[in-house]
Protein backbone atom coordinates (compact mmCIF):
# COMPACT_ATOMS: atom_id res chain seq x y z
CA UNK A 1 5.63 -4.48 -219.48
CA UNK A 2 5.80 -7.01 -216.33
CA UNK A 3 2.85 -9.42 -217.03
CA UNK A 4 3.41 -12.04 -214.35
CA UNK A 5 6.44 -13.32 -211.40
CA UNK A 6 6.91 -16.89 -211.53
CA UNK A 7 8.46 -18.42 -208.07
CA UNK A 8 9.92 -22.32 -207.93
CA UNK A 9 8.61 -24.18 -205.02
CA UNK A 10 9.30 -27.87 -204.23
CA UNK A 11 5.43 -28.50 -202.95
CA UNK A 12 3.34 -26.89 -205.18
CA UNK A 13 0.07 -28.15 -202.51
CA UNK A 14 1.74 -25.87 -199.99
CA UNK A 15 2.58 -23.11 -202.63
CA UNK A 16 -1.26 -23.08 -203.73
CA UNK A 17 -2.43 -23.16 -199.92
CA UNK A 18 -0.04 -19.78 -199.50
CA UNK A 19 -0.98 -18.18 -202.02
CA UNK A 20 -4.91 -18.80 -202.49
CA UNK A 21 -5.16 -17.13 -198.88
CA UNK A 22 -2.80 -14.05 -200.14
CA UNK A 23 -4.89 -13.93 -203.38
CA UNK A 24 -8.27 -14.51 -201.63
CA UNK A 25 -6.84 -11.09 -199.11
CA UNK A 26 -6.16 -9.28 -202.30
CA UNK A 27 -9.61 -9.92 -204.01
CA UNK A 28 -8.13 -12.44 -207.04
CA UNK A 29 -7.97 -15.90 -207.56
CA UNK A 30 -6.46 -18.32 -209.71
CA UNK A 31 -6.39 -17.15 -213.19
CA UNK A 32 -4.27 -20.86 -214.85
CA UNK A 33 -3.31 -24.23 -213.29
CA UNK A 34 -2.02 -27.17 -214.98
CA UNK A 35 -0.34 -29.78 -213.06
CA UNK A 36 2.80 -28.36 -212.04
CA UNK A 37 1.90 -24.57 -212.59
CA UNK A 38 -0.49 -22.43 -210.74
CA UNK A 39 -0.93 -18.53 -211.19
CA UNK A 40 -3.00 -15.94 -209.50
CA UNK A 41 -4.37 -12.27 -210.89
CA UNK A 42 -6.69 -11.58 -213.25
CA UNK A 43 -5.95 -11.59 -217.16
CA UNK A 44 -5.66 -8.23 -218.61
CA UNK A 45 -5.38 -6.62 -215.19
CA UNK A 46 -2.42 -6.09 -213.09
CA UNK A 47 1.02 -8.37 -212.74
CA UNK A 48 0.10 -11.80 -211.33
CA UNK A 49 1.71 -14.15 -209.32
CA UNK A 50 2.67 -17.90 -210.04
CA UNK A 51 4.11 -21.05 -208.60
CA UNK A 52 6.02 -23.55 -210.56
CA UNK A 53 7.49 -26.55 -209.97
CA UNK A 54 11.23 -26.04 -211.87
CA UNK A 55 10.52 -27.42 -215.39
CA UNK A 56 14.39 -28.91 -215.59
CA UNK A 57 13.15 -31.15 -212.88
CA UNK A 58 15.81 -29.66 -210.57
CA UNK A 59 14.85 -28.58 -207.01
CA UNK A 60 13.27 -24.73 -206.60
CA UNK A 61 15.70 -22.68 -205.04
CA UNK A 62 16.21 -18.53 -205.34
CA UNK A 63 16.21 -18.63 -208.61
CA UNK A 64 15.78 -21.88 -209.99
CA UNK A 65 12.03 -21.52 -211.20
CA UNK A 66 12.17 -17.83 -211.32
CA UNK A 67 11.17 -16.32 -214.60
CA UNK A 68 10.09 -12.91 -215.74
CA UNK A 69 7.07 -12.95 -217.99
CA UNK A 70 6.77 -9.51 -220.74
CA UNK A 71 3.47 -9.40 -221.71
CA UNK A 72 3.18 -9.05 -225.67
CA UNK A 73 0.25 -7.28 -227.96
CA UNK A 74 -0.20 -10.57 -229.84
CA UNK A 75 0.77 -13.65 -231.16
CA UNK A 76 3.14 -12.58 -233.91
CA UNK A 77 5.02 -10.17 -231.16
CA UNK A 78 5.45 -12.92 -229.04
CA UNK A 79 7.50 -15.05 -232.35
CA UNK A 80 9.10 -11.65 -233.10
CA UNK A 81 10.47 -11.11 -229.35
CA UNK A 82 11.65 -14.86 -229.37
CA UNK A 83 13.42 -14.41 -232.30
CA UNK A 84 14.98 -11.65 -231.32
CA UNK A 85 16.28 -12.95 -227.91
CA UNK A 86 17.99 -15.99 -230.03
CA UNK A 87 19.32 -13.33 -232.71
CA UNK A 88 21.37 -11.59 -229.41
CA UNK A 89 22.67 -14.10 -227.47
CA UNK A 90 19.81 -15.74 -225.84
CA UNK A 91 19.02 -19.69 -225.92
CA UNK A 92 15.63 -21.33 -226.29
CA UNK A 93 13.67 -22.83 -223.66
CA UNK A 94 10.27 -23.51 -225.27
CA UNK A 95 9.31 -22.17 -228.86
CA UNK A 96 6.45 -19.74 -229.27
CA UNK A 97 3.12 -21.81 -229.27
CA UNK A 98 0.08 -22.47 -227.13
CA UNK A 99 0.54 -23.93 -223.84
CA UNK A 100 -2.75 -25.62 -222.43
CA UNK A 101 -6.49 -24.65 -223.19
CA UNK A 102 -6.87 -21.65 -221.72
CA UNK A 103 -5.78 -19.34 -224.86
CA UNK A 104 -2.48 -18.56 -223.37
CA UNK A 105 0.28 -18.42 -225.74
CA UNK A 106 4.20 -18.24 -224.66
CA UNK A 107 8.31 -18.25 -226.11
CA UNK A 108 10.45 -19.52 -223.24
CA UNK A 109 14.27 -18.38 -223.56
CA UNK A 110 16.83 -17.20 -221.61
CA UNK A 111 19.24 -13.85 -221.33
CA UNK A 112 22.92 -14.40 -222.32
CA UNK A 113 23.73 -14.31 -218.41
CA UNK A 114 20.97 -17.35 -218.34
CA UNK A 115 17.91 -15.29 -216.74
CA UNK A 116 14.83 -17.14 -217.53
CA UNK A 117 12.52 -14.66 -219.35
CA UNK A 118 8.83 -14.98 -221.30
CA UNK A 119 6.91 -13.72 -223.68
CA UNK A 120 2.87 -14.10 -223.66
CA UNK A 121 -0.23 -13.09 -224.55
CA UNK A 122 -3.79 -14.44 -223.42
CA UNK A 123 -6.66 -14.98 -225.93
């Protein structure tokens, strides 16, 4: 169910230095990267790693920038589990839609305790 962790960091130069060489060990590289966003795995095959710069533009601290990511069957699950987060309790924090290119599509919200969770699917 665990698609990807996302970790905050404050330098994302010095996050993407750390974690190419842990990546590079492991046999994976980076599978997205947009400016403030870099993950590492392979789509479709086990939970990746990523490194975020905070999106609310606060500094990263343990748990600012941390996000779970459930990994959906398709588009439409990925609107149905956003929907039903907001039916029980949850806020919004980015509707379902495409996010870059790269055939990635995501629903941002968080728990009723504020626990920043995802849903996604890659094309």
């Amino acid at each position: 169910m665990i698609g990807y962790v996302t970790l905050g960091t404050n330098d994302l130069a010095r996050a993407a230095r750390f974690y190419d060489a842990i990546a590079g060990e492991m046999g994976v590289g980076r599978m997205m990267e947009f400016g403030t966003y870099i993950a590492w795995g392979t789509p479709g095959g086990a939970p990746g790693i990523a490194a975020t710069v905070p999106f609310d533009g606060n500094a990263a601290s343990v748990g600012n920038g941390v996000m779970v990511a459930l990994e959906a069957g398709d588009r439409a699950q990925v609107d149905r589990i956003h929907a039903i987060a907001l039916e029980h309790g949850g806020s919004c924090e980015g509707p379902p839609g495409p996010r870059g290119d790269s055939g990635f599509y995501a629903a941002y919200f968080r728990d009723p305790d504020g626990n920043k969770l995802n849903a996604f699917v890659m094309a």
